[in-house]
Protein backbone atom coordinates (compact mmCIF):
# COMPACT_ATOMS: atom_id res chain seq x y z
CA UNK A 1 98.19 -0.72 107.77
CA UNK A 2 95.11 -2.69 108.86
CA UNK A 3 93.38 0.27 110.40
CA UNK A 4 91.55 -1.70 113.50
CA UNK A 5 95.23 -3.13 114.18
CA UNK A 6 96.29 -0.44 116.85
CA UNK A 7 92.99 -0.39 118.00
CA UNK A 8 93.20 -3.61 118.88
CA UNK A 9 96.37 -3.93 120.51
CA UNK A 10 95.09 -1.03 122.54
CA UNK A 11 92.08 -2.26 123.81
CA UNK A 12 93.78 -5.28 125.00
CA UNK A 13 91.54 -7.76 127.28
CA UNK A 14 88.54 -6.50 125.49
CA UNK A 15 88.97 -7.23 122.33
CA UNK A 16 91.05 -10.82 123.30
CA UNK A 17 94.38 -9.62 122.16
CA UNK A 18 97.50 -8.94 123.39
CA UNK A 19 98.12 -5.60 125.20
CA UNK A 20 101.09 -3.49 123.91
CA UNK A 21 102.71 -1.16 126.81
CA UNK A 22 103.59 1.33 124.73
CA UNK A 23 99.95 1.79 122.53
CA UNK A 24 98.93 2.51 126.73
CA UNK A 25 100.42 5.60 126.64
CA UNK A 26 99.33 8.56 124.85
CA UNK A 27 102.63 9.67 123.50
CA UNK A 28 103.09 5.64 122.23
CA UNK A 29 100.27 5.89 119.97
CA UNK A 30 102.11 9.22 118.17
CA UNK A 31 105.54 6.83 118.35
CA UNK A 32 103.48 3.78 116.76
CA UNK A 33 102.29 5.74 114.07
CA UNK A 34 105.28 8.03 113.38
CA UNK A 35 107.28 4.43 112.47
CA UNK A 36 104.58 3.04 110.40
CA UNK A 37 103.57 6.18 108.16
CA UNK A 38 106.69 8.33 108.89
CA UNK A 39 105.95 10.37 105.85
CA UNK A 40 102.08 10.33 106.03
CA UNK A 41 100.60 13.87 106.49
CA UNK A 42 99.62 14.16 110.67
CA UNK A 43 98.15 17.30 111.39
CA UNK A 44 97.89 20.68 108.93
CA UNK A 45 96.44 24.05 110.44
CA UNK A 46 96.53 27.56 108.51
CA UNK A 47 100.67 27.76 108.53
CA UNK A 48 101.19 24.72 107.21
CA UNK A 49 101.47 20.53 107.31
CA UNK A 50 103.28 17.97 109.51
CA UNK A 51 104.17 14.45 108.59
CA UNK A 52 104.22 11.84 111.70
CA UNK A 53 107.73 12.06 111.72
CA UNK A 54 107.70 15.87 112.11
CA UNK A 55 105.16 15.75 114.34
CA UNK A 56 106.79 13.68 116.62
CA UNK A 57 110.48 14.94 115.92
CA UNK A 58 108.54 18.31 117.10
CA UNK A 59 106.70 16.53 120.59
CA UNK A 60 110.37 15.53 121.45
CA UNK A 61 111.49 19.25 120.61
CA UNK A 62 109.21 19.96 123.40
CA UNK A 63 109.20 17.63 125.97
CA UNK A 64 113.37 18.29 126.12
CA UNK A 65 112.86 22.24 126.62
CA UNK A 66 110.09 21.24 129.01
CA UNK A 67 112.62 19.35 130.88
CA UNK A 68 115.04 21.86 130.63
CA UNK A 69 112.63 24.28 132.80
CA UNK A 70 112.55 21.84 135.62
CA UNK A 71 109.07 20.24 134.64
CA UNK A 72 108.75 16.50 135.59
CA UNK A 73 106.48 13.63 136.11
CA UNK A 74 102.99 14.78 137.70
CA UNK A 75 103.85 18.72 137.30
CA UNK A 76 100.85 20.53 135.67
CA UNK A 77 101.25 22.24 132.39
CA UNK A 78 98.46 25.04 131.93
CA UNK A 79 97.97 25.70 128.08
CA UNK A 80 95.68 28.76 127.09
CA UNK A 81 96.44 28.73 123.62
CA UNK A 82 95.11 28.17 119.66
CA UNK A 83 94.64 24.80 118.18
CA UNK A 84 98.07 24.83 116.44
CA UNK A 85 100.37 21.93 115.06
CA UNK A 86 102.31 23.81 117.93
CA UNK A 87 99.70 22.66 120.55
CA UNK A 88 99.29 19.17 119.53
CA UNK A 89 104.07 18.91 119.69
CA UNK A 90 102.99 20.19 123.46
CA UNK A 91 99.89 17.74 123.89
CA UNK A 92 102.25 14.73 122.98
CA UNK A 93 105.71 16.40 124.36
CA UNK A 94 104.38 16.74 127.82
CA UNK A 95 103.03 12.89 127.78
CA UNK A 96 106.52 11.78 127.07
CA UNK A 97 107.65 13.65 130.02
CA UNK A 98 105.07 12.67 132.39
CA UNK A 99 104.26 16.11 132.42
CA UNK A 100 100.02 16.48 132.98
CA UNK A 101 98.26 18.76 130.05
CA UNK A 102 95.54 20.93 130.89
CA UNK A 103 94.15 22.85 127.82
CA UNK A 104 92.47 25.73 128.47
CA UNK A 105 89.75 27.40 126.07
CA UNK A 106 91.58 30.67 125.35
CA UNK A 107 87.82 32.33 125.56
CA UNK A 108 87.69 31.54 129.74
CA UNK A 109 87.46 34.92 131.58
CA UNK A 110 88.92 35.60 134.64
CA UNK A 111 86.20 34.68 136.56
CA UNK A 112 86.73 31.21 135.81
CA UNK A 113 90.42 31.51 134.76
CA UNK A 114 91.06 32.60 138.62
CA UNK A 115 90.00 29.25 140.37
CA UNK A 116 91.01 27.06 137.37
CA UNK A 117 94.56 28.17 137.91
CA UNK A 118 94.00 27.54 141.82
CA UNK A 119 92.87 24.06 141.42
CA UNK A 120 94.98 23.06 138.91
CA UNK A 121 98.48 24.92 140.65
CA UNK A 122 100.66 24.61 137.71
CA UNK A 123 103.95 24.70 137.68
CA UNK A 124 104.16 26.54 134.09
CA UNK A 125 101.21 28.48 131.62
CA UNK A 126 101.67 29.36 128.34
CA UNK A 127 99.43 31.70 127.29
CA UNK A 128 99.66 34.00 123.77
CA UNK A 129 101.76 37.00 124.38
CA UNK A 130 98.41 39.93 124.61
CA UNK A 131 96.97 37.87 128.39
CA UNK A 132 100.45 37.81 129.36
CA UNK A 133 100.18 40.13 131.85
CA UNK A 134 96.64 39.13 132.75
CA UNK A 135 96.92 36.01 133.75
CA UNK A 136 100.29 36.87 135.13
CA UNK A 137 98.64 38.50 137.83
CA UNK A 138 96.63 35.51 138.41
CA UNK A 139 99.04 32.86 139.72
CA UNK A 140 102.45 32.32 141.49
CA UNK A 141 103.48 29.81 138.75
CA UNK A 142 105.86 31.21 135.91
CA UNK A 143 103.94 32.76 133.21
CA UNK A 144 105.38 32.64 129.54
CA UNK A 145 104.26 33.77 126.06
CA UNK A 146 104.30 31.27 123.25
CA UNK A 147 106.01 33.01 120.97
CA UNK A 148 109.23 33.16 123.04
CA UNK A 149 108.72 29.57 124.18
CA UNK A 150 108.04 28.62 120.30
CA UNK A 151 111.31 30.17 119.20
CA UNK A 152 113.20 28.51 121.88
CA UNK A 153 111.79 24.84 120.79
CA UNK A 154 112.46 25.55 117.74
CA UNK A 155 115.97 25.36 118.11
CA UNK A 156 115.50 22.20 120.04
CA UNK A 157 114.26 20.98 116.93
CA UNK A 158 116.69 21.87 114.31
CA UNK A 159 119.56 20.03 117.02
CA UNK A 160 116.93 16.71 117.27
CA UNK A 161 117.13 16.97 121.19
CA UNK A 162 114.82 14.81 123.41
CA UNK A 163 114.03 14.83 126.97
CA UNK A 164 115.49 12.30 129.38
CA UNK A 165 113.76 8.88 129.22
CA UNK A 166 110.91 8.99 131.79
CA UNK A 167 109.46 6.10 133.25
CA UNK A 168 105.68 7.07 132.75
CA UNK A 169 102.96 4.59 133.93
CA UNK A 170 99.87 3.41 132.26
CA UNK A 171 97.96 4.80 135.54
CA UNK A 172 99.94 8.31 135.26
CA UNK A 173 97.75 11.56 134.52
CA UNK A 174 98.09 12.58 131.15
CA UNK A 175 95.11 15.10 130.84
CA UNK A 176 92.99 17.46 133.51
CA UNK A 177 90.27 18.70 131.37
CA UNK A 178 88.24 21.33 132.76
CA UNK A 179 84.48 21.10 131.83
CA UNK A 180 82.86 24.74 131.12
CA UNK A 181 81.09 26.09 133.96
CA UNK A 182 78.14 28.79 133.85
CA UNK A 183 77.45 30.03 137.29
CA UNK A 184 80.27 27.77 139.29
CA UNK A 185 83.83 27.19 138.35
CA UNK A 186 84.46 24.58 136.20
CA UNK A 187 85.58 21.36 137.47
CA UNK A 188 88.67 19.50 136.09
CA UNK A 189 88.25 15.81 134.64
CA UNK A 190 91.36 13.32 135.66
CA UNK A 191 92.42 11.82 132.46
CA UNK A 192 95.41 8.89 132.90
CA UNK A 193 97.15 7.18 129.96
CA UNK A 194 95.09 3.94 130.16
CA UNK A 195 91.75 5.30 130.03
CA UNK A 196 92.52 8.20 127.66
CA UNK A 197 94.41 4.94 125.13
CA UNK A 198 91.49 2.44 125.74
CA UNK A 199 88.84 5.21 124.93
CA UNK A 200 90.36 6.20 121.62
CA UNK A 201 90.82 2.52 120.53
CA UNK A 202 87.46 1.49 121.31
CA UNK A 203 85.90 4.17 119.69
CA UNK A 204 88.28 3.73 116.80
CA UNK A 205 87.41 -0.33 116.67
CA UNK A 206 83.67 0.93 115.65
CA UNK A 207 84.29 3.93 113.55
CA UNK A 208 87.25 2.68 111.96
CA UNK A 209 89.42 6.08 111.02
CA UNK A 210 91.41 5.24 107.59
CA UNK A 211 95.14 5.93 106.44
CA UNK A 212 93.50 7.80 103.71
CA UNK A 213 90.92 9.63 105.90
CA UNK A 214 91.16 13.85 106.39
CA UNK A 215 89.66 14.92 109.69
CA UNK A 216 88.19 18.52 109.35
CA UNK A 217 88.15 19.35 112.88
CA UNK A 218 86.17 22.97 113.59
CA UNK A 219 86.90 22.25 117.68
CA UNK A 220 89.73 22.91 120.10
CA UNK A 221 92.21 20.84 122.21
CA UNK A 222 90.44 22.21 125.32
CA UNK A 223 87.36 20.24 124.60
CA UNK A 224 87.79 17.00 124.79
CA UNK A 225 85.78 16.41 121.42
CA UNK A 226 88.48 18.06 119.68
CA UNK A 227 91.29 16.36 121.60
CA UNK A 228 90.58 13.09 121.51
CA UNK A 229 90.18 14.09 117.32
CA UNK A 230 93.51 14.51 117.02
CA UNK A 231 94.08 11.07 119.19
CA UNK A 232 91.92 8.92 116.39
CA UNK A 233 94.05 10.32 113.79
CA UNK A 234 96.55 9.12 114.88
CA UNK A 235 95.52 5.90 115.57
CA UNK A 236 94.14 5.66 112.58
CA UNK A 237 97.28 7.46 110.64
CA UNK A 238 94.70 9.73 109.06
CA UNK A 239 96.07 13.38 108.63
CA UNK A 240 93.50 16.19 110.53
CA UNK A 241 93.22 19.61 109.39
CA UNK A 242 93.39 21.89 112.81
CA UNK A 243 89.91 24.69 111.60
CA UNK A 244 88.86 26.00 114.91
CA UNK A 245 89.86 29.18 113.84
CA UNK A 246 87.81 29.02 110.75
CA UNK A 247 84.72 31.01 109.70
CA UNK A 248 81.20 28.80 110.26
CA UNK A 249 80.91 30.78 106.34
CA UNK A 250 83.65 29.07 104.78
CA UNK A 251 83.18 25.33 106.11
CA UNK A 252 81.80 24.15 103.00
CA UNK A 253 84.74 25.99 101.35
CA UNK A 254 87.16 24.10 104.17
CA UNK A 255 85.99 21.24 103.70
CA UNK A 256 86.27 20.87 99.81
CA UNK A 257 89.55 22.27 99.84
CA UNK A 258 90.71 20.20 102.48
CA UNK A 259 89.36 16.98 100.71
CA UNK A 260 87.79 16.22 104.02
CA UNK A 261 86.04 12.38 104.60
CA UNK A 262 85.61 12.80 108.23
CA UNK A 263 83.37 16.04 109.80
CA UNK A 264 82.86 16.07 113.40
CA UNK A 265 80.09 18.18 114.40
CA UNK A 266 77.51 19.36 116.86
CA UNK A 267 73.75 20.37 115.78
CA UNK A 268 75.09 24.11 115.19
CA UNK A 269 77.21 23.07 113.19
CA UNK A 270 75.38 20.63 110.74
CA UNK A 271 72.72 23.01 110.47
CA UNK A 272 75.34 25.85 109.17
CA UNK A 273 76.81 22.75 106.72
CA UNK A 274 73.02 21.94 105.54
CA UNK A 275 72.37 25.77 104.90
CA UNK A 276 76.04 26.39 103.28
CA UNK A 277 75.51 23.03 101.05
CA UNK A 278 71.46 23.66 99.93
CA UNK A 279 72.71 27.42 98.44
CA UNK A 280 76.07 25.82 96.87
CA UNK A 281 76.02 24.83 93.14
CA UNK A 282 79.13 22.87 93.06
CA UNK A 283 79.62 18.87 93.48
CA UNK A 284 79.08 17.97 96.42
CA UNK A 285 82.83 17.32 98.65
CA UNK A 286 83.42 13.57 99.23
CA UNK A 287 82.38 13.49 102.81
CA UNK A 288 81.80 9.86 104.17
CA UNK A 289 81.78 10.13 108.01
CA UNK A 290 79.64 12.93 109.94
CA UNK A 291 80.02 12.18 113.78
CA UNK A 292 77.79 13.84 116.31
CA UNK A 293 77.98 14.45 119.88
CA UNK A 294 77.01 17.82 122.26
CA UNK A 295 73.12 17.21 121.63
CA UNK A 296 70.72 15.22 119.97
CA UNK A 297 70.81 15.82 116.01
CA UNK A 298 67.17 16.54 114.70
CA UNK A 299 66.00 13.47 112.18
CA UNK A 300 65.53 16.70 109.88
CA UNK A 301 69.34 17.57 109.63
CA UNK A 302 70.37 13.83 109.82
CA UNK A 303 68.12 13.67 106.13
CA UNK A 304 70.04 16.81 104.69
CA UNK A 305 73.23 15.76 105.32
CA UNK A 306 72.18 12.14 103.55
CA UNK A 307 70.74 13.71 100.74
CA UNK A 308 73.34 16.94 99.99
CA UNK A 309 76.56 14.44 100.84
CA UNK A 310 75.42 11.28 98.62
CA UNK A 311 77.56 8.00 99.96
CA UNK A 312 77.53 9.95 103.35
CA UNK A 313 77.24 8.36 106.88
CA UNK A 314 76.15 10.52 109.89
CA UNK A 315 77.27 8.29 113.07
CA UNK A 316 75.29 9.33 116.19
CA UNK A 317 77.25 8.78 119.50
CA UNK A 318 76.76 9.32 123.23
CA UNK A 319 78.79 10.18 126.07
CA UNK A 320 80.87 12.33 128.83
CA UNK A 321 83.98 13.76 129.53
CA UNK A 322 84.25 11.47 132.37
CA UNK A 323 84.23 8.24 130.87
CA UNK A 324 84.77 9.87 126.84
CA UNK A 325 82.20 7.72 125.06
CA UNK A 326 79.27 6.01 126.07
CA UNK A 327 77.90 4.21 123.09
CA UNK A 328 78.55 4.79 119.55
CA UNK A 329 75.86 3.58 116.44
CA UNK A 330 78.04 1.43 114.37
CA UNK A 331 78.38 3.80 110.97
CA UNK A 332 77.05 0.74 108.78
CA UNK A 333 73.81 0.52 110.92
CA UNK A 334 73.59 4.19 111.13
CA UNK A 335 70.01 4.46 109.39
CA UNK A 336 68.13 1.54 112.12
CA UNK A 337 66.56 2.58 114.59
CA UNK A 338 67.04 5.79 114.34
CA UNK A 339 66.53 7.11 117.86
CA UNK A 340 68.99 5.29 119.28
CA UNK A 341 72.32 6.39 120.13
CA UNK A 342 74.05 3.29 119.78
CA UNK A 343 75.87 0.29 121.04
CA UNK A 344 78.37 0.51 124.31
CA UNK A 345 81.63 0.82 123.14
CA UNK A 346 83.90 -2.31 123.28
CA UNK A 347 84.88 -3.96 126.25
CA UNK A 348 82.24 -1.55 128.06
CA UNK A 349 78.85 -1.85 129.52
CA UNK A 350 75.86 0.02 130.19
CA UNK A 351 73.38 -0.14 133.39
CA UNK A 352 70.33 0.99 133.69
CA UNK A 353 69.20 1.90 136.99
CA UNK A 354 66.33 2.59 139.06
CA UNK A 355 66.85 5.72 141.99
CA UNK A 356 67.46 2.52 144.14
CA UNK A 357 70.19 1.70 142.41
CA UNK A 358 68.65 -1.36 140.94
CA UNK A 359 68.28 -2.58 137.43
CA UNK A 360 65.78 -1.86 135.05
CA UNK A 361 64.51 -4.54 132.46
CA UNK A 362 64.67 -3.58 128.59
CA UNK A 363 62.46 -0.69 127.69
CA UNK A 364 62.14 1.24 131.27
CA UNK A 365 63.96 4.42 131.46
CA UNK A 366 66.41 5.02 134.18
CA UNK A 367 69.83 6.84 135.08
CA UNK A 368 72.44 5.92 132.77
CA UNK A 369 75.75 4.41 134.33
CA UNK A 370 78.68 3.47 132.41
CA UNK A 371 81.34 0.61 133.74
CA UNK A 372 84.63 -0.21 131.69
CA UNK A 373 88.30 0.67 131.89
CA UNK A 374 86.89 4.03 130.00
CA UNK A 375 85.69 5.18 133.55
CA UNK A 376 87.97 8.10 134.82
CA UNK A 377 89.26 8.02 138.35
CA UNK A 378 87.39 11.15 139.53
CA UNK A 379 87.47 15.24 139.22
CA UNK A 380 91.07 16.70 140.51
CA UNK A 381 90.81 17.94 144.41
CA UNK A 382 86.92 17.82 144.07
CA UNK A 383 86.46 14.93 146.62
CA UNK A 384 82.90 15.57 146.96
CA UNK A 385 81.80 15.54 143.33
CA UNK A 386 83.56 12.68 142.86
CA UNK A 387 82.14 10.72 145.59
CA UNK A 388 78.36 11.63 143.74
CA UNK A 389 79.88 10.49 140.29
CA UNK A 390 82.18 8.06 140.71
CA UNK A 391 80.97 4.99 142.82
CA UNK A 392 82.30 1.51 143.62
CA UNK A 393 81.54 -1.53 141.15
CA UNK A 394 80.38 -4.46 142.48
CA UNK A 395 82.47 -6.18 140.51
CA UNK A 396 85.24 -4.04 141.64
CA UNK A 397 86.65 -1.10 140.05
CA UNK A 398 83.94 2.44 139.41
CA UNK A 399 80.95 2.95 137.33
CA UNK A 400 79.92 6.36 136.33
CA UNK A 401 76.50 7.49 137.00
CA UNK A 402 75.94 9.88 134.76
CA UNK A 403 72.59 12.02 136.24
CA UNK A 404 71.67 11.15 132.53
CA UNK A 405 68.32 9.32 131.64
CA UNK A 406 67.84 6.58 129.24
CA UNK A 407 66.80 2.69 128.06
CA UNK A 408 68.29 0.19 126.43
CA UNK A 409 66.39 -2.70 123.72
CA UNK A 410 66.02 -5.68 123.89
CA UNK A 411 69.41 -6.04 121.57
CA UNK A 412 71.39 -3.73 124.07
CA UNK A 413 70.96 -0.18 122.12
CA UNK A 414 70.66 2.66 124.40
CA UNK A 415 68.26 5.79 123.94
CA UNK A 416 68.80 8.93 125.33
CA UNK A 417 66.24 10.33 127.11
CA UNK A 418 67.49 13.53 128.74
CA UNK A 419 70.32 15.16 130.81
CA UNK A 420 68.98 15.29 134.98
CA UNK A 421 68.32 18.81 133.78
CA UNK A 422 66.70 17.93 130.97
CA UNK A 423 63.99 16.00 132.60
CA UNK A 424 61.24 17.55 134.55
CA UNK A 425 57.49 17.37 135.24
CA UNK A 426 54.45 19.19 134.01
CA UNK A 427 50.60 19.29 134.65
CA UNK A 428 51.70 15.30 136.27
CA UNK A 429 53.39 14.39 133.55
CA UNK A 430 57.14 13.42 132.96
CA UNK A 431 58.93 14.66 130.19
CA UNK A 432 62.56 16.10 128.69
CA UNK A 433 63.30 18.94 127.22
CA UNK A 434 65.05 16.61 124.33
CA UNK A 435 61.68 15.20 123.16
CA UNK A 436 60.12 18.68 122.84
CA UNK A 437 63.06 19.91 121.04
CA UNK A 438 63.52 17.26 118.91
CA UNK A 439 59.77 17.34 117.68
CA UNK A 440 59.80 21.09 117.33
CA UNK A 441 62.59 20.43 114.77
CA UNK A 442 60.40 18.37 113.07
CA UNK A 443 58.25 21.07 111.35
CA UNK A 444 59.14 22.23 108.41
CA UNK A 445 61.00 25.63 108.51
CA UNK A 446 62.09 25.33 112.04
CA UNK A 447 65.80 25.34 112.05
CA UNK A 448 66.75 24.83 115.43
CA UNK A 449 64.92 24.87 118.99
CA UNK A 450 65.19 25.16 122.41
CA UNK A 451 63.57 24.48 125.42
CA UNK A 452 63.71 26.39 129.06
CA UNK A 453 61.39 23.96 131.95
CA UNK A 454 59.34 25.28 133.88
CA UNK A 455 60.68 27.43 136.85
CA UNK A 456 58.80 29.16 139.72
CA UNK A 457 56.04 31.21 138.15
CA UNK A 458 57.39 30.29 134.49
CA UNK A 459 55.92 27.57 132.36
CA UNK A 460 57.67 25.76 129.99
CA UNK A 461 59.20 27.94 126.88
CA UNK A 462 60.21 27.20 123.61
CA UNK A 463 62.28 29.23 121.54
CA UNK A 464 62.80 28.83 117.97
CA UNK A 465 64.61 29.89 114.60
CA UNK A 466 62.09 29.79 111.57
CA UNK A 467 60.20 32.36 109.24
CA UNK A 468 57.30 31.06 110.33
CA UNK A 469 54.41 32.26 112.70
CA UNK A 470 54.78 31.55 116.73
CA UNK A 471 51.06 30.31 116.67
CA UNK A 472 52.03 28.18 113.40
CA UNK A 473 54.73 26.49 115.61
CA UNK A 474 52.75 25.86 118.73
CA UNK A 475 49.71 24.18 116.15
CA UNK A 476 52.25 22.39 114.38
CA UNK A 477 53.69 21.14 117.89
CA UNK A 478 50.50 20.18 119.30
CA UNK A 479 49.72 17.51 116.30
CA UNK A 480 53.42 15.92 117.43
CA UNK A 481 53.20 15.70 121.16
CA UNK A 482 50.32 15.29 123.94
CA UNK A 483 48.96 18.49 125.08
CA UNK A 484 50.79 18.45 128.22
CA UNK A 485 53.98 18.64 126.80
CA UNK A 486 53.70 22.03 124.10
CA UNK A 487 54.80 24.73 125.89
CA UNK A 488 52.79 27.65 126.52
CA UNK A 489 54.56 30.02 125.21
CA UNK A 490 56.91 30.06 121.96
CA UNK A 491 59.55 32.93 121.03
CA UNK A 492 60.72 33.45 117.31
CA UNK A 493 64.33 34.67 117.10
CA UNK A 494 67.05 34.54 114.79
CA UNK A 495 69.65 32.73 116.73
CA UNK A 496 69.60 30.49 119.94
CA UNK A 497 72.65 31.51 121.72
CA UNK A 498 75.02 28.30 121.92
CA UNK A 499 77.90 27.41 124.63
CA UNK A 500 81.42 27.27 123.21
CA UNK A 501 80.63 23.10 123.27
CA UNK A 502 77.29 24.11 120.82
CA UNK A 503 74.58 22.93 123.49
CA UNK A 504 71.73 26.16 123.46
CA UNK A 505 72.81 28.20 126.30
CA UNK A 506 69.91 28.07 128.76
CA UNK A 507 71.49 31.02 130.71
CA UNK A 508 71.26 33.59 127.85
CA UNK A 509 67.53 32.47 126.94
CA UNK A 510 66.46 33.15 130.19
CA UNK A 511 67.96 36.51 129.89
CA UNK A 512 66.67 37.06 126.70
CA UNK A 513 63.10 35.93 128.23
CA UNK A 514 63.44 38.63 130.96
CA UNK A 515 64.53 40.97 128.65
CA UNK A 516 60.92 40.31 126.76
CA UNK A 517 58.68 40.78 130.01
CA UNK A 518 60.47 44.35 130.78
């Protein structure tokens, strides 16, 4: 199969084809693939392999006990579970139902577990059978253990049951992904059919996932990086190998056992590959896709993975849960200009704008907004956030404005220039903490960095993991960047704490700096 075919029937209007209904639904792309590549591995995790046509024999499984419970159109479906096989048959079973999915990280506490569960008011949670009782106490909704709820589908299986036809809608909800939240609750991302389908498909139009392809995925379901994996496999027919479970120690293990030619990563986790790969003596695995997205990936680890993965391809890409991707570096102009992130995805388009509102030229940095049929409608019951995000197009329909800082090129590339939290001003001068990170990675021996800005009576920190000197760092910085920007004070330590989505976990190294001035 021609794999930009799907892609383009998905993407419809934008790519000047023909829109299929069904390739606008997530459970259609699972039902297009299962009748092309029936027999083609789908999805393998540590029990064991599916084909598409056991994968989706399995979704059906699903969907029909899911109807069976009462569980209809629009009801919310609370998952805190592993990244199983299992949890994809649920992913694609409650799409066929009209059922919405919210994946949960099974690491959320109850201090965020609490409100999630409020917002979201399921109408069933399936949780592993040891925070049965935990969450039980949580919610009103009916509580059940996947074990007991696995053995029951399973028997749905073995009979080839499915759930009643349901007449689900392009425009339907299909995901609520909550983002993580450090001091407030986390807020849940609406995710319907069409933007979920036309996100995948454009992204898939420029990366171009093969038949042939293995997708060693490391994250789960609950991020979206990890779901919307397992929806380019698909689309591509490509089998993925479910690793979230897996030891950062055995990756280079995974992924030459695996036979793994896609790797999605974040910085973390390249540098763990780079370290794994410089002490391994074997060949080197047959690796011809690395795609990044969490954080800028230093220049430094971008040259390792070239030169320890010959033939290799390391795509940088941009983005947010509320829109999916941004732009996307084509993976065959992946080595010019190398501080870009890369084109807008088809059929989308980026703005630049001033705080007016108002459009920037080529080359002046402003907010980043994102318009296209990518755009989600909003955060679930979260009026007022959604009001700040999501705004009215001229043109009709929303933008996104992202609180994210940037410029395109003359030739429409975009480069990231910080996160609104990023970006902050010192001694008069504006800077990000991206650009200070990114040059501190620079010097030789430093394997990762981070940045904390100034606050109150604290100047701008950088933290570091090297074996070299703190004073060796802060010379080393000062020949990179203007004087203003290297920060006055650098701490060596041997990890930079990391939020489950690998972006350095600014909470923790402030703690870690007040634990240093007791």
């Amino acid at each position: 199969m021609d794999p930009l075919s799907v892609g383009d029937r998905i993407t419809g209007a934008a790519a000047g084809t023909e829109n299929s209904p069904r390739s606008r639904l997530v459970h259609g792309l699972l039902a297009e693939a299962a009748a092309d590549s029936p027999d083609s591995r789908a999805v393998t995790d540590a029990s064991g392999t599916w084909t598409y046509a056991e994968t989706e024999t399995a979704a059906h499984a699903f969907a029909a006990w899911l109807s069976d419970q009462g569980l209809g159109r629009g009801d919310r479906l609370v998952v805190q579970l592993p990244t199983t096989r299992d949890l994809v048959a649920m992913f694609f079973g409650a799409a066929m139902l009209g059922v919405v999915f919210v994946p949960l990280n099974p690491g959320m506490k109850t201090f965020h577990l609490a409100p999630v569960l409020a917002n979201a008011e399921p109408s069933l949670v399936l949780v592993g059978p040891a925070a049965l009782e935990t969450v039980s106490a949580l919610t009103g909704a009916e509580v059940r253990d996947q074990d007991s709820v696995l053995a029951e589908v399973r028997k749905y299986a073995e009979t080839g049951a499915e759930a009643p036809r349901t007449p689900v809608a392009p425009d339907d909800v299909a995901v609520l992904v909550y983002t993580s939240g450090s001091t407030a609750a986390p807020k849940a991302v609406i995710c319907p059919h069409a933007q979920i389908t036309f996100a995948s498909a454009a992204i898939e139009r420029v990366i171009g996932y093969r038949p042939d392809d293995v997708v060693l995925c490391r994250f789960p379901l609950s991020w979206d990086y990890g779901l919307y994996k397992v929806l380019l496999s698909v689309i591509g027919s490509s089998e993925i190998v479910l690793a979230d479970d897996a030891s950062d120690l055995v990756l280079l293990r995974r992924i030459r056992e695996t036979g793994a030619t896609v790797v999605p990563i974040v910085p973390s986790l390249a540098a763990m590959i780079v370290r794994l790969a410089e002490r391994d003596e074997e060949p080197a695995p047959r690796v011809r896709l690395f795609t990044n997205t969490g954080a800028a990936l230093p220049q430094s680890t971008i040259d390792s993975l070239r030169t320890l993965f010959p033939g290799s391809r390391v795509v940088r890409q941009y983005g947010q849960t509320e829109c999916k991707r941004i732009t996307v570096m084509p993976p065959d102009r992946e080595r010019e200009r190398p501080d870009s992130v890369g084109l807008p995805l088809p059929g989308t388009e980026v703005l630049i704008l001033d705080e007016h509102g108002r459009p920037l030229p080529a080359g002046e940095t402003g907010e980043i907004v994102a318009v296209g049929p990518h755009v989600m409608p909003g955060y679930w019951r979260n009026p007022e956030q959604t009001d700040r995000a999501f705004r009215p197009h001229p043109a009709g329909g929303l933008r996104l404005h992202t609180g994210d800082y940037g410029r395109l090129d003359a030739d429409g590339y975009l480069y990231f220039d910080g996160r609104r939290d990023d970006m902050f001003k010192r001694k008069g001068v504006r800077m990000s903490t991206v650009e200070i990170e990114s040059a501190a990675t620079d010097i030789d021996g430093v394997r990762a960095a981070a940045v904390l800005p100034p606050d109150g009576d604290r100047d701008l920190v950088l933290f570091v993991e090297t074996h070299r000197g703190r004073h060796e760092v802060l010379r080393e910085l000062n020949a990179r960047l203007e004087a203003q920007k290297v920060p006055s004070v650098c701490h060596v330590v041997d990890a930079i704490p990391l939020t489950p989505n690998g972006k350095n976990d600014r909470k923790k190294l402030a703690e870690i700096l007040e634990g240093t001035h007791q």
